[in-house]
C-alpha atoms as a PDB file:
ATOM      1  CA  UNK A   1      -3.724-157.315 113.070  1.00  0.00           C
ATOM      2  CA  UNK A   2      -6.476-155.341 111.167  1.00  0.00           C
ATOM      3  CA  UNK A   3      -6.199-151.837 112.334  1.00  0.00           C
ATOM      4  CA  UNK A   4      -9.370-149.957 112.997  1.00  0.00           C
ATOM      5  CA  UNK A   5      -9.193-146.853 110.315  1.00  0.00           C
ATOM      6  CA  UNK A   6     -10.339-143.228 111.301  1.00  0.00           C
ATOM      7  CA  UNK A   7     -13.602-142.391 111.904  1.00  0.00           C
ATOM      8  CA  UNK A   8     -15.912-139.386 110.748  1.00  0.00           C
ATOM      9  CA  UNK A   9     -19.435-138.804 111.804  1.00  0.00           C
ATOM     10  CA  UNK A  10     -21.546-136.695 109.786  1.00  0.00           C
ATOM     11  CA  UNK A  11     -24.792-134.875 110.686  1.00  0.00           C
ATOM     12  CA  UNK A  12     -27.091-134.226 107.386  1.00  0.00           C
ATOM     13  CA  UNK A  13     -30.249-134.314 105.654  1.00  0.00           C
ATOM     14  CA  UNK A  14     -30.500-137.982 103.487  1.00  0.00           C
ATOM     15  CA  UNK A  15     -30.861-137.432 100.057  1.00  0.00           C
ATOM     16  CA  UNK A  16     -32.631-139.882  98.206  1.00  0.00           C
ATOM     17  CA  UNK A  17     -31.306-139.491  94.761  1.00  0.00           C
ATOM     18  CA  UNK A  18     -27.907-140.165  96.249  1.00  0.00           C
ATOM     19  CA  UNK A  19     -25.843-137.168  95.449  1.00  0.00           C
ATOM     20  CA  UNK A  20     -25.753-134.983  98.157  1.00  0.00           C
ATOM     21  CA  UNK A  21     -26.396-134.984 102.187  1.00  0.00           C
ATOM     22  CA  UNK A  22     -25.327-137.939 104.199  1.00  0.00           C
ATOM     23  CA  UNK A  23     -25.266-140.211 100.626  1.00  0.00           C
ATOM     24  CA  UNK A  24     -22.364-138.100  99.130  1.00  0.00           C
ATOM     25  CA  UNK A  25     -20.677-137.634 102.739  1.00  0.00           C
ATOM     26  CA  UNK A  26     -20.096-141.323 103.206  1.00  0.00           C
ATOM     27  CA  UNK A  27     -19.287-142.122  99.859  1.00  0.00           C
ATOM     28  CA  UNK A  28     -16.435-139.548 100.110  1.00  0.00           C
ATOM     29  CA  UNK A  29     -15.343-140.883 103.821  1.00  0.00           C
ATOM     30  CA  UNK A  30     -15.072-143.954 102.101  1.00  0.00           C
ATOM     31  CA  UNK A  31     -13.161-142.932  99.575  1.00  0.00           C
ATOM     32  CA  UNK A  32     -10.997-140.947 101.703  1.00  0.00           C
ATOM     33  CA  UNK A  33     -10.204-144.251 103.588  1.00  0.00           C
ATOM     34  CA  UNK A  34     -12.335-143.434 106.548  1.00  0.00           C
ATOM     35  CA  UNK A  35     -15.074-145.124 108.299  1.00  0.00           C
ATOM     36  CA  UNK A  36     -18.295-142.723 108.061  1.00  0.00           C
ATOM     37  CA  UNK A  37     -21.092-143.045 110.671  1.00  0.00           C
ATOM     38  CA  UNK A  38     -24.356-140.866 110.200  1.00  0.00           C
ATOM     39  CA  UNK A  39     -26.736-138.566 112.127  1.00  0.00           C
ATOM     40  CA  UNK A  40     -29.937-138.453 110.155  1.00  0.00           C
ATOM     41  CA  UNK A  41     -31.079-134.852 110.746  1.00  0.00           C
ATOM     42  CA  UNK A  42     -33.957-134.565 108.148  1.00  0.00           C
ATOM     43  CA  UNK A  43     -35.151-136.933 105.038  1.00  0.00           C
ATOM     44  CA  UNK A  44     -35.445-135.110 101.985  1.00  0.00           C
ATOM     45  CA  UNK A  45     -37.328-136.195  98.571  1.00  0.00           C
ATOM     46  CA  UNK A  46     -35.458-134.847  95.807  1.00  0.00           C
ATOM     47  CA  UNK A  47     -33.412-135.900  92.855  1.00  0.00           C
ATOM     48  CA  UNK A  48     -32.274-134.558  89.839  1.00  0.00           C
ATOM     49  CA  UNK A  49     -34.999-131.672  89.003  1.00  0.00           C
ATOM     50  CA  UNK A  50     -34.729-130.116  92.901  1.00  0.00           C
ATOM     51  CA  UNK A  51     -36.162-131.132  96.088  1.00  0.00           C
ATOM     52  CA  UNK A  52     -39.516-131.736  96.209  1.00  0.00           C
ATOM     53  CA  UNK A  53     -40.167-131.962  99.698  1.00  0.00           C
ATOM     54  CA  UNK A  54     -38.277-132.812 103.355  1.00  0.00           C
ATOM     55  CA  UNK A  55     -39.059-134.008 106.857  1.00  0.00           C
ATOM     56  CA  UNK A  56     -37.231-132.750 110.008  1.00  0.00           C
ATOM     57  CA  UNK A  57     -36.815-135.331 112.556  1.00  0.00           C
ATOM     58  CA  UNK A  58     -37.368-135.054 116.270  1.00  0.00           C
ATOM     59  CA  UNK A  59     -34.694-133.223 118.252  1.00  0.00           C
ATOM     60  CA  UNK A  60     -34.461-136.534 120.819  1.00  0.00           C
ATOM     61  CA  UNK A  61     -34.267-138.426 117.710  1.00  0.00           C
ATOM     62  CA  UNK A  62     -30.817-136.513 116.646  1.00  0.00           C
ATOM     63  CA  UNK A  63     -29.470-136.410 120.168  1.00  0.00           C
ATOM     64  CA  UNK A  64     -29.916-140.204 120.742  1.00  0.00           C
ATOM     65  CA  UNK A  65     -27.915-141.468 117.376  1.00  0.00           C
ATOM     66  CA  UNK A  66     -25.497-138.765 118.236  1.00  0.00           C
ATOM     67  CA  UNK A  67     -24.962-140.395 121.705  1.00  0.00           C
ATOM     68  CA  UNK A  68     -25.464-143.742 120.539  1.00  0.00           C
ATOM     69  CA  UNK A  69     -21.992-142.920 117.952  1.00  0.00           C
ATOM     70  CA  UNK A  70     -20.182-141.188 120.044  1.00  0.00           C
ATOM     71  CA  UNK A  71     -20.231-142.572 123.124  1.00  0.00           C
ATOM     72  CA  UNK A  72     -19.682-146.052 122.460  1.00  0.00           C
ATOM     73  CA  UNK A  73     -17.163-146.332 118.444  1.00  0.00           C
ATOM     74  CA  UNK A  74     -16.132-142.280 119.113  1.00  0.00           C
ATOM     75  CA  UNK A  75     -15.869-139.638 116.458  1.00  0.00           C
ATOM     76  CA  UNK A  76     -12.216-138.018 115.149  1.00  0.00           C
ATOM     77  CA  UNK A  77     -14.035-136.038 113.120  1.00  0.00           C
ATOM     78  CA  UNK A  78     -17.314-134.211 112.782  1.00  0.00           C
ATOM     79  CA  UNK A  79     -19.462-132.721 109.746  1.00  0.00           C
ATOM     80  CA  UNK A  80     -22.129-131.093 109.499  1.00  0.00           C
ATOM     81  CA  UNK A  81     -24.571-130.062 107.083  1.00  0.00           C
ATOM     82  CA  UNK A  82     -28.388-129.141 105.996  1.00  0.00           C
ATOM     83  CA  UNK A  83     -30.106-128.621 109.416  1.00  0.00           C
ATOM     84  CA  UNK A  84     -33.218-127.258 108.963  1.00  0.00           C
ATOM     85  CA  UNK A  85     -34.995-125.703 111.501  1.00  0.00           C
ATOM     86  CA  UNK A  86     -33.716-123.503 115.237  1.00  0.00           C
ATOM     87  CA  UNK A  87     -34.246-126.506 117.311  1.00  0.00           C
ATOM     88  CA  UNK A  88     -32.124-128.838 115.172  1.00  0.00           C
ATOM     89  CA  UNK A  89     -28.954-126.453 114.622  1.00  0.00           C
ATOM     90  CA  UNK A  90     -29.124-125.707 118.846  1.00  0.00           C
ATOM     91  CA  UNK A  91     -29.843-129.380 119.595  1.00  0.00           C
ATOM     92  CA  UNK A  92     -26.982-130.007 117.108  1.00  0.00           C
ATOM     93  CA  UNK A  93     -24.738-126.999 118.467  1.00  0.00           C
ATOM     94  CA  UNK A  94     -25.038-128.718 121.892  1.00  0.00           C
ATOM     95  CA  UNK A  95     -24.027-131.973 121.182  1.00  0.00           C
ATOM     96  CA  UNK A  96     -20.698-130.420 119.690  1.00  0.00           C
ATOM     97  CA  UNK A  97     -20.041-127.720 122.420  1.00  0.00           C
ATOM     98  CA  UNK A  98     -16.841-129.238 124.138  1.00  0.00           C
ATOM     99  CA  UNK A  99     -15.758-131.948 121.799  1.00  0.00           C
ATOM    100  CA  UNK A 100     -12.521-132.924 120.907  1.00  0.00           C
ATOM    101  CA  UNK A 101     -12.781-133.606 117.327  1.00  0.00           C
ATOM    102  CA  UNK A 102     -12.824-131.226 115.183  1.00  0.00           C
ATOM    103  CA  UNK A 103     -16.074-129.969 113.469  1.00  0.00           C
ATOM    104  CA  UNK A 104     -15.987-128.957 110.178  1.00  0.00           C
ATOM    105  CA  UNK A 105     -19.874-126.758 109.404  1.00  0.00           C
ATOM    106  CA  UNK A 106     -21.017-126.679 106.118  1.00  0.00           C
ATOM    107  CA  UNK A 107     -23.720-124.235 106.581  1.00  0.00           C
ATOM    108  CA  UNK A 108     -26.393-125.336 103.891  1.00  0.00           C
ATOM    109  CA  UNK A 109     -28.990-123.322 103.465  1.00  0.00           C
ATOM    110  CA  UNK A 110     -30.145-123.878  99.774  1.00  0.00           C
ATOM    111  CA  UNK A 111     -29.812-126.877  97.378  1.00  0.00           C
ATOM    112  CA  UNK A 112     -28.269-126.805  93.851  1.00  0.00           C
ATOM    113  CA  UNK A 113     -31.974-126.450  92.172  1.00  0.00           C
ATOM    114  CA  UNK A 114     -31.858-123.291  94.663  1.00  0.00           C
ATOM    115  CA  UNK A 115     -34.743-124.662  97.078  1.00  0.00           C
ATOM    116  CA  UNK A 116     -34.593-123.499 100.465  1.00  0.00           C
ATOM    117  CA  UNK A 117     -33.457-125.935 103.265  1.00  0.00           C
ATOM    118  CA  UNK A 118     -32.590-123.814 105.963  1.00  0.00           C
ATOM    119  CA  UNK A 119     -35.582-122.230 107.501  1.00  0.00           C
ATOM    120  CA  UNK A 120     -35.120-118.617 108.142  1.00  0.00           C
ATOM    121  CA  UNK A 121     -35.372-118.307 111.424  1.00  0.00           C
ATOM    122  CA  UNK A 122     -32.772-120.596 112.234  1.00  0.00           C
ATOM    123  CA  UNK A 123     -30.133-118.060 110.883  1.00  0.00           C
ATOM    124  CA  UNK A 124     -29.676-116.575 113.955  1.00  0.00           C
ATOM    125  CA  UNK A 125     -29.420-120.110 115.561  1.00  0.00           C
ATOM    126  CA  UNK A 126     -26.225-120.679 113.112  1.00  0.00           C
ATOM    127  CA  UNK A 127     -24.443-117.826 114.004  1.00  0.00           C
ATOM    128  CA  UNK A 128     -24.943-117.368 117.547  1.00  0.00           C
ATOM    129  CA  UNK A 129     -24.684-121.439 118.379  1.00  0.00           C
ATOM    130  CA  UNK A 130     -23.542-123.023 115.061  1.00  0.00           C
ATOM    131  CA  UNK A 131     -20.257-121.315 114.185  1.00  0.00           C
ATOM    132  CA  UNK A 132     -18.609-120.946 117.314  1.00  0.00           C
ATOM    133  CA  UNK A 133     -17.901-125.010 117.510  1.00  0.00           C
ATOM    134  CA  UNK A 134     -16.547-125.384 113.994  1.00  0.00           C
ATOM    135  CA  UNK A 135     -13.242-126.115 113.316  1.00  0.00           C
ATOM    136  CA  UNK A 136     -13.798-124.673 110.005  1.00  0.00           C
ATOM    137  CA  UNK A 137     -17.267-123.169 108.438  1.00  0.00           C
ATOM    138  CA  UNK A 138     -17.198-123.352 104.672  1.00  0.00           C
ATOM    139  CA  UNK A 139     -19.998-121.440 103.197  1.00  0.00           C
ATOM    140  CA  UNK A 140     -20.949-120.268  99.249  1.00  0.00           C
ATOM    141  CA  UNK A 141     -20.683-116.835  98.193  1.00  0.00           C
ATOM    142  CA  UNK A 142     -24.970-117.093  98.788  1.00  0.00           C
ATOM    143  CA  UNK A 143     -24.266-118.391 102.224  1.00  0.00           C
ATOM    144  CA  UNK A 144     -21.612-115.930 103.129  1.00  0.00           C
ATOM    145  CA  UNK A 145     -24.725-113.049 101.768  1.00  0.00           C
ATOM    146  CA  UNK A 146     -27.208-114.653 104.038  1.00  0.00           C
ATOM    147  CA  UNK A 147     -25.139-115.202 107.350  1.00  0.00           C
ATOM    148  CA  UNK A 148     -22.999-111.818 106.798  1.00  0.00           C
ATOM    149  CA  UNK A 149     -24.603-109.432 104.881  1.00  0.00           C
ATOM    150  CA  UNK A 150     -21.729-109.710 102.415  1.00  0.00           C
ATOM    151  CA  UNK A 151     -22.042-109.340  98.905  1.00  0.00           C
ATOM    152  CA  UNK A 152     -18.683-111.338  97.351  1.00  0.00           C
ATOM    153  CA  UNK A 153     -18.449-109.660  93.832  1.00  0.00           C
ATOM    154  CA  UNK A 154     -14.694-110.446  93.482  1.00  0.00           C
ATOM    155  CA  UNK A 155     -12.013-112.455  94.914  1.00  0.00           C
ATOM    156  CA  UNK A 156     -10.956-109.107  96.465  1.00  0.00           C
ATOM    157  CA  UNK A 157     -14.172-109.312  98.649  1.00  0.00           C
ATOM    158  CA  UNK A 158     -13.112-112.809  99.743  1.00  0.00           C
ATOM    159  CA  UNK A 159     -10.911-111.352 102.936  1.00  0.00           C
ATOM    160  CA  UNK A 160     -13.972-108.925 104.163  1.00  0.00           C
ATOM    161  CA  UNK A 161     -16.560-112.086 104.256  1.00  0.00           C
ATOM    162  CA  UNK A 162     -14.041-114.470 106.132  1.00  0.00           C
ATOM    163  CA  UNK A 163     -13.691-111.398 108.403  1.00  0.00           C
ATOM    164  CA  UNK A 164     -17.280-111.411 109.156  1.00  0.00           C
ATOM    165  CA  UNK A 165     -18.046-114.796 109.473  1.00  0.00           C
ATOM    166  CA  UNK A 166     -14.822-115.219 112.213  1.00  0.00           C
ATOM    167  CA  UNK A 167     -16.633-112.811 114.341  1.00  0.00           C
ATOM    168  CA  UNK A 168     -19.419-114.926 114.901  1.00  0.00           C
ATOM    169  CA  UNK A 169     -16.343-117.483 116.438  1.00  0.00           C
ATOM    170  CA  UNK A 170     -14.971-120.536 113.936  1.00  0.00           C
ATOM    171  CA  UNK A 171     -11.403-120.727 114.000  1.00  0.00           C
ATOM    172  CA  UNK A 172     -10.728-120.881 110.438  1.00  0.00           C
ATOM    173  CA  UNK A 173     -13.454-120.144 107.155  1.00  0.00           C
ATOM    174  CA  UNK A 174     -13.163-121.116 103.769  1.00  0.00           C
ATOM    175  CA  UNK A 175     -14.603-118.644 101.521  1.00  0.00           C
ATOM    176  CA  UNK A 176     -15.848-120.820  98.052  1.00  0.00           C
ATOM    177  CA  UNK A 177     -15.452-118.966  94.933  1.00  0.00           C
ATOM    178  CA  UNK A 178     -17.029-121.199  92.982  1.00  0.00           C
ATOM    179  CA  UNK A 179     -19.768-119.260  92.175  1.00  0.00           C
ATOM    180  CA  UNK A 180     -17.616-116.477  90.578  1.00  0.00           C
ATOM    181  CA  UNK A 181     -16.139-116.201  86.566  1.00  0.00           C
ATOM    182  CA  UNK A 182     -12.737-117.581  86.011  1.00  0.00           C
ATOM    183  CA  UNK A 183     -10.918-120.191  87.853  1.00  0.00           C
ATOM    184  CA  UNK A 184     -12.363-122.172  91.282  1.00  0.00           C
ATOM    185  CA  UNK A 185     -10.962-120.298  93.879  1.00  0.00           C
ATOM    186  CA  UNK A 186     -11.347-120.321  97.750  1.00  0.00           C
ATOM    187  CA  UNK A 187      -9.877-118.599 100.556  1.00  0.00           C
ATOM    188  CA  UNK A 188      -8.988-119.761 103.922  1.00  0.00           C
ATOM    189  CA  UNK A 189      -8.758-117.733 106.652  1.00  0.00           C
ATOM    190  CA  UNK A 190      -8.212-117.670 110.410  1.00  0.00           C
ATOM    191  CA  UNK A 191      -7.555-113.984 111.321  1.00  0.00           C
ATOM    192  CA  UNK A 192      -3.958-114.090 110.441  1.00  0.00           C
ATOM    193  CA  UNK A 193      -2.699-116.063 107.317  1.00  0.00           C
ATOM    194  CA  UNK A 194      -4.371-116.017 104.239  1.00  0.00           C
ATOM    195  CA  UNK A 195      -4.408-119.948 102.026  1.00  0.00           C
ATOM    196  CA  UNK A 196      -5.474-119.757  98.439  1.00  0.00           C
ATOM    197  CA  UNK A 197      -6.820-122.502  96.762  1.00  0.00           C
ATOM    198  CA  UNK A 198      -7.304-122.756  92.686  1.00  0.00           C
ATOM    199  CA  UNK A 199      -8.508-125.087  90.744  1.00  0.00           C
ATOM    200  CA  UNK A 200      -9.730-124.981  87.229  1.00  0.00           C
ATOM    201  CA  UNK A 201     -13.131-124.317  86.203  1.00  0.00           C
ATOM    202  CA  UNK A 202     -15.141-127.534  83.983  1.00  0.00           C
ATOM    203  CA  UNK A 203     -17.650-127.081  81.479  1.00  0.00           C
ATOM    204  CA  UNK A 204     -19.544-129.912  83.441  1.00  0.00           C
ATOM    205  CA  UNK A 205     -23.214-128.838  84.776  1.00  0.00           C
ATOM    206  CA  UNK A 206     -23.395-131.749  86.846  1.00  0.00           C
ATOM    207  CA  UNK A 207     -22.040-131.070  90.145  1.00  0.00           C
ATOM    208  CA  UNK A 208     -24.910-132.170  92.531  1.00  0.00           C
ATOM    209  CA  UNK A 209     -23.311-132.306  96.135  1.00  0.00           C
ATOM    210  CA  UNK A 210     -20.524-130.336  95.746  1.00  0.00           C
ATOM    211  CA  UNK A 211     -20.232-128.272  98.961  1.00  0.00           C
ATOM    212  CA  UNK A 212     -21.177-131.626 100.916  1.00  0.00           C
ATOM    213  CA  UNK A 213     -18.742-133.346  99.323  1.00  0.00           C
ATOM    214  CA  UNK A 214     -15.452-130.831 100.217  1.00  0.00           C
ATOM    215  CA  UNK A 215     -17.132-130.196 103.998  1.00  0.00           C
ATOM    216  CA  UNK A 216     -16.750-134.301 104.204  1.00  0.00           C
ATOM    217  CA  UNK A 217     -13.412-134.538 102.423  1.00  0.00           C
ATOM    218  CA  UNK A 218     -11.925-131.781 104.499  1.00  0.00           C
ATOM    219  CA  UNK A 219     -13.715-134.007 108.017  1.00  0.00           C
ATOM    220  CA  UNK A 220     -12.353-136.786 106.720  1.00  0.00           C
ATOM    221  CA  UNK A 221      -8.854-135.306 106.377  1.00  0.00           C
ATOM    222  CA  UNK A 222      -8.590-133.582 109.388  1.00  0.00           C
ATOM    223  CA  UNK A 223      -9.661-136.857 111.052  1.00  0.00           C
ATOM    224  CA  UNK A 224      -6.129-138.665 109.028  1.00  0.00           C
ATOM    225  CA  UNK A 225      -4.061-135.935 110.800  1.00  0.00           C
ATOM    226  CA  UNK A 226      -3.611-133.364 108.513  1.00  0.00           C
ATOM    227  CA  UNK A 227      -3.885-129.962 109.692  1.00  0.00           C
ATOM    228  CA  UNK A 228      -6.714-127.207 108.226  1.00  0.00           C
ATOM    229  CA  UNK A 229      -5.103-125.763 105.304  1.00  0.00           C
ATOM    230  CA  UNK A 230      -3.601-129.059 104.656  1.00  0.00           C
ATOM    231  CA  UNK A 231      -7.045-130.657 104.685  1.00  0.00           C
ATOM    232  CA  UNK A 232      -8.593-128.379 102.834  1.00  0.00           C
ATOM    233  CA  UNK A 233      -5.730-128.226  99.779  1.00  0.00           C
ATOM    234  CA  UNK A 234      -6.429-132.365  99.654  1.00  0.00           C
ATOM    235  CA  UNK A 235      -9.797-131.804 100.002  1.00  0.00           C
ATOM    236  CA  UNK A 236      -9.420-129.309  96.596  1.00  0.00           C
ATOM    237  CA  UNK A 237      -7.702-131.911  95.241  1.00  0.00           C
ATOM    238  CA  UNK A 238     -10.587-134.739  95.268  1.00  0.00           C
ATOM    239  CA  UNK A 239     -13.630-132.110  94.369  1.00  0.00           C
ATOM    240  CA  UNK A 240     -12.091-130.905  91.381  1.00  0.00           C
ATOM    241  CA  UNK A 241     -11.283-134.119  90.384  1.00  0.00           C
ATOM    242  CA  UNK A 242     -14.986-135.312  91.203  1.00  0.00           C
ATOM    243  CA  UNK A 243     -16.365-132.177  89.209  1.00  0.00           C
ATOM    244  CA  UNK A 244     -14.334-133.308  86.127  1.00  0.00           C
ATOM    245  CA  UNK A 245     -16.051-136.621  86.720  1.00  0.00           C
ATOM    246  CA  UNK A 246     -19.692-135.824  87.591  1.00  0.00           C
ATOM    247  CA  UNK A 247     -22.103-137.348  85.392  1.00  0.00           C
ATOM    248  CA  UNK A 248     -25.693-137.095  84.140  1.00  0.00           C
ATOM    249  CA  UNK A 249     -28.337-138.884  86.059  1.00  0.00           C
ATOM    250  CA  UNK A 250     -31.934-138.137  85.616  1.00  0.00           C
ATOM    251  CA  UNK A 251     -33.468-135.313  83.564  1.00  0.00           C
ATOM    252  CA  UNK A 252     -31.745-132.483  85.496  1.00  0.00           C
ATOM    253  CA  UNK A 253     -28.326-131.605  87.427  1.00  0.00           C
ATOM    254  CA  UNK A 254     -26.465-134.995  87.875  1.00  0.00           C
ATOM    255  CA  UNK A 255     -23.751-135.377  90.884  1.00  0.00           C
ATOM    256  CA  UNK A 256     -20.122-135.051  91.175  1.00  0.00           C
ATOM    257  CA  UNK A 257     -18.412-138.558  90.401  1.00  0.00           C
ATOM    258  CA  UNK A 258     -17.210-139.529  94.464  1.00  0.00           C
ATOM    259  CA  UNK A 259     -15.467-142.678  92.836  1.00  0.00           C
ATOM    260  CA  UNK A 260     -13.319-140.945  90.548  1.00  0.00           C
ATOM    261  CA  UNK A 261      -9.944-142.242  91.205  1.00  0.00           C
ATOM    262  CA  UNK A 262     -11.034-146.102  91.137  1.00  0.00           C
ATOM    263  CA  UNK A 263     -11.754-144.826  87.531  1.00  0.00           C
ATOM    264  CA  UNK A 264      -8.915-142.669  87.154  1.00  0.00           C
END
């Protein structure tokens, strides 16, 4: 008897060259073994230069594929990521608020080319309504800055960012390091046992989708059974590996290779 595998929903912006947003989260569900299911939350036109523009949709029109999903296949696991505006991140804060699966919030604020897809305003939205329904948040040293106040210089700043972003009520964070010199390491935290996870760094520039690509693998992981610092070390596992892979497309930052071990 075919046995119906796990199933992840994700709740992102599209992107339409493919290697980030709700593209790169159900490419990794599916290479993860999971079945991924999608809440468009915005459209985005972008590719490998930087975004060049993107399109919010209607609140009802979030709420109503969210419903549609869960109500009738269900969700094991939840991810979400660029949410725009105030009225998306509550609407999308809502919807979560008393679910059973666990959420896993990557808080996306800016892409790769460093355009802005978080509006300002909605900060505020993120940490008061956001954070406190995700299983685990796992926000860039630029993220932790904006949500925090938290200026990661070193790994030994790592512990005071997780600190601050528990207060605002996630049970676990992962801190990315990935930003600083030296190897790829992250820190996850949920108030009482630190879990380090290194990697080596890759003279690769083309690691488009990244941070959606971990949030997804760590959903889809959690959703297989594993427990957080479990999930995330796997997750580690298939982004680095992805990183080595990614690939040039286009005339600018190419993505992270989400088919890497059929290749391996």
């Amino acid at each position: 008897m075919v046995q119906t595998p796990a199933r992840v929903l994700t709740i992102a912006g599209s992107d339409s060259g493919g290697g980030a947003g709700i593209q790169a989260d159900l490419k990794t569900m599916l290479a993860l073994g999971v079945h991924g299911m999608s809440v468009i939350a915005a459209v985005t036109a972008q590719n490998s230069l930087g975004v060049q523009g993107y399109w919010e949709l209607p609140a009802e029109a979030v709420r109503a594929q969210f419903r549609s999903v869960a109500d009738d296949i269900g969700v094991q696991a939840v991810k979400t990521g660029m949410l725009a505006s105030p009225a998306l991140v509550e609407t999308v804060a809502d919807l979560l608020r008393g679910l059973a699966a666990p959420v896993v919030v990557d808080p996306v604020s800016v892409s790769k080319h460093g355009d802005a897809l978080l509006a300002d305003e909605a900060l505020a939205a993120v940490r008061g309504a956001l954070l406190p329904t995700a299983t685990v948040v796992t926000p860039n040293l630029f993220e932790v800055r904006q949500l925090t106040g938290v200026d990661v210089r070193g790994e030994g700043d790592m512990r005071k960012a997780a600190d601050a972003l528990l207060a605002y009520g996630p049970r676990w964070v992962l801190v990315k390091g990935g930003h600083l010199v030296g190897e790829a390491a992250d820190l996850l935290y949920d108030g009482t046992g630190e879990h380090w996870f290194r990697s080596e760094r890759f003279d690769n520039r083309h690691t488009h989708g990244t941070g959606c690509t971990l949030a997804s693998a760590i959903a889809s992981h959690l959703a297989l059974g594993h427990g957080v610092p479990e999930a995330v070390g796997l997750a580690k596992e298939y982004v680095t590996g992805a990183i080595r892979a990614g690939f040039p497309l286009g005339a600018g930052i190419g993505p992270v290779d989400h088919g890497w071990r059929l290749r391996a």
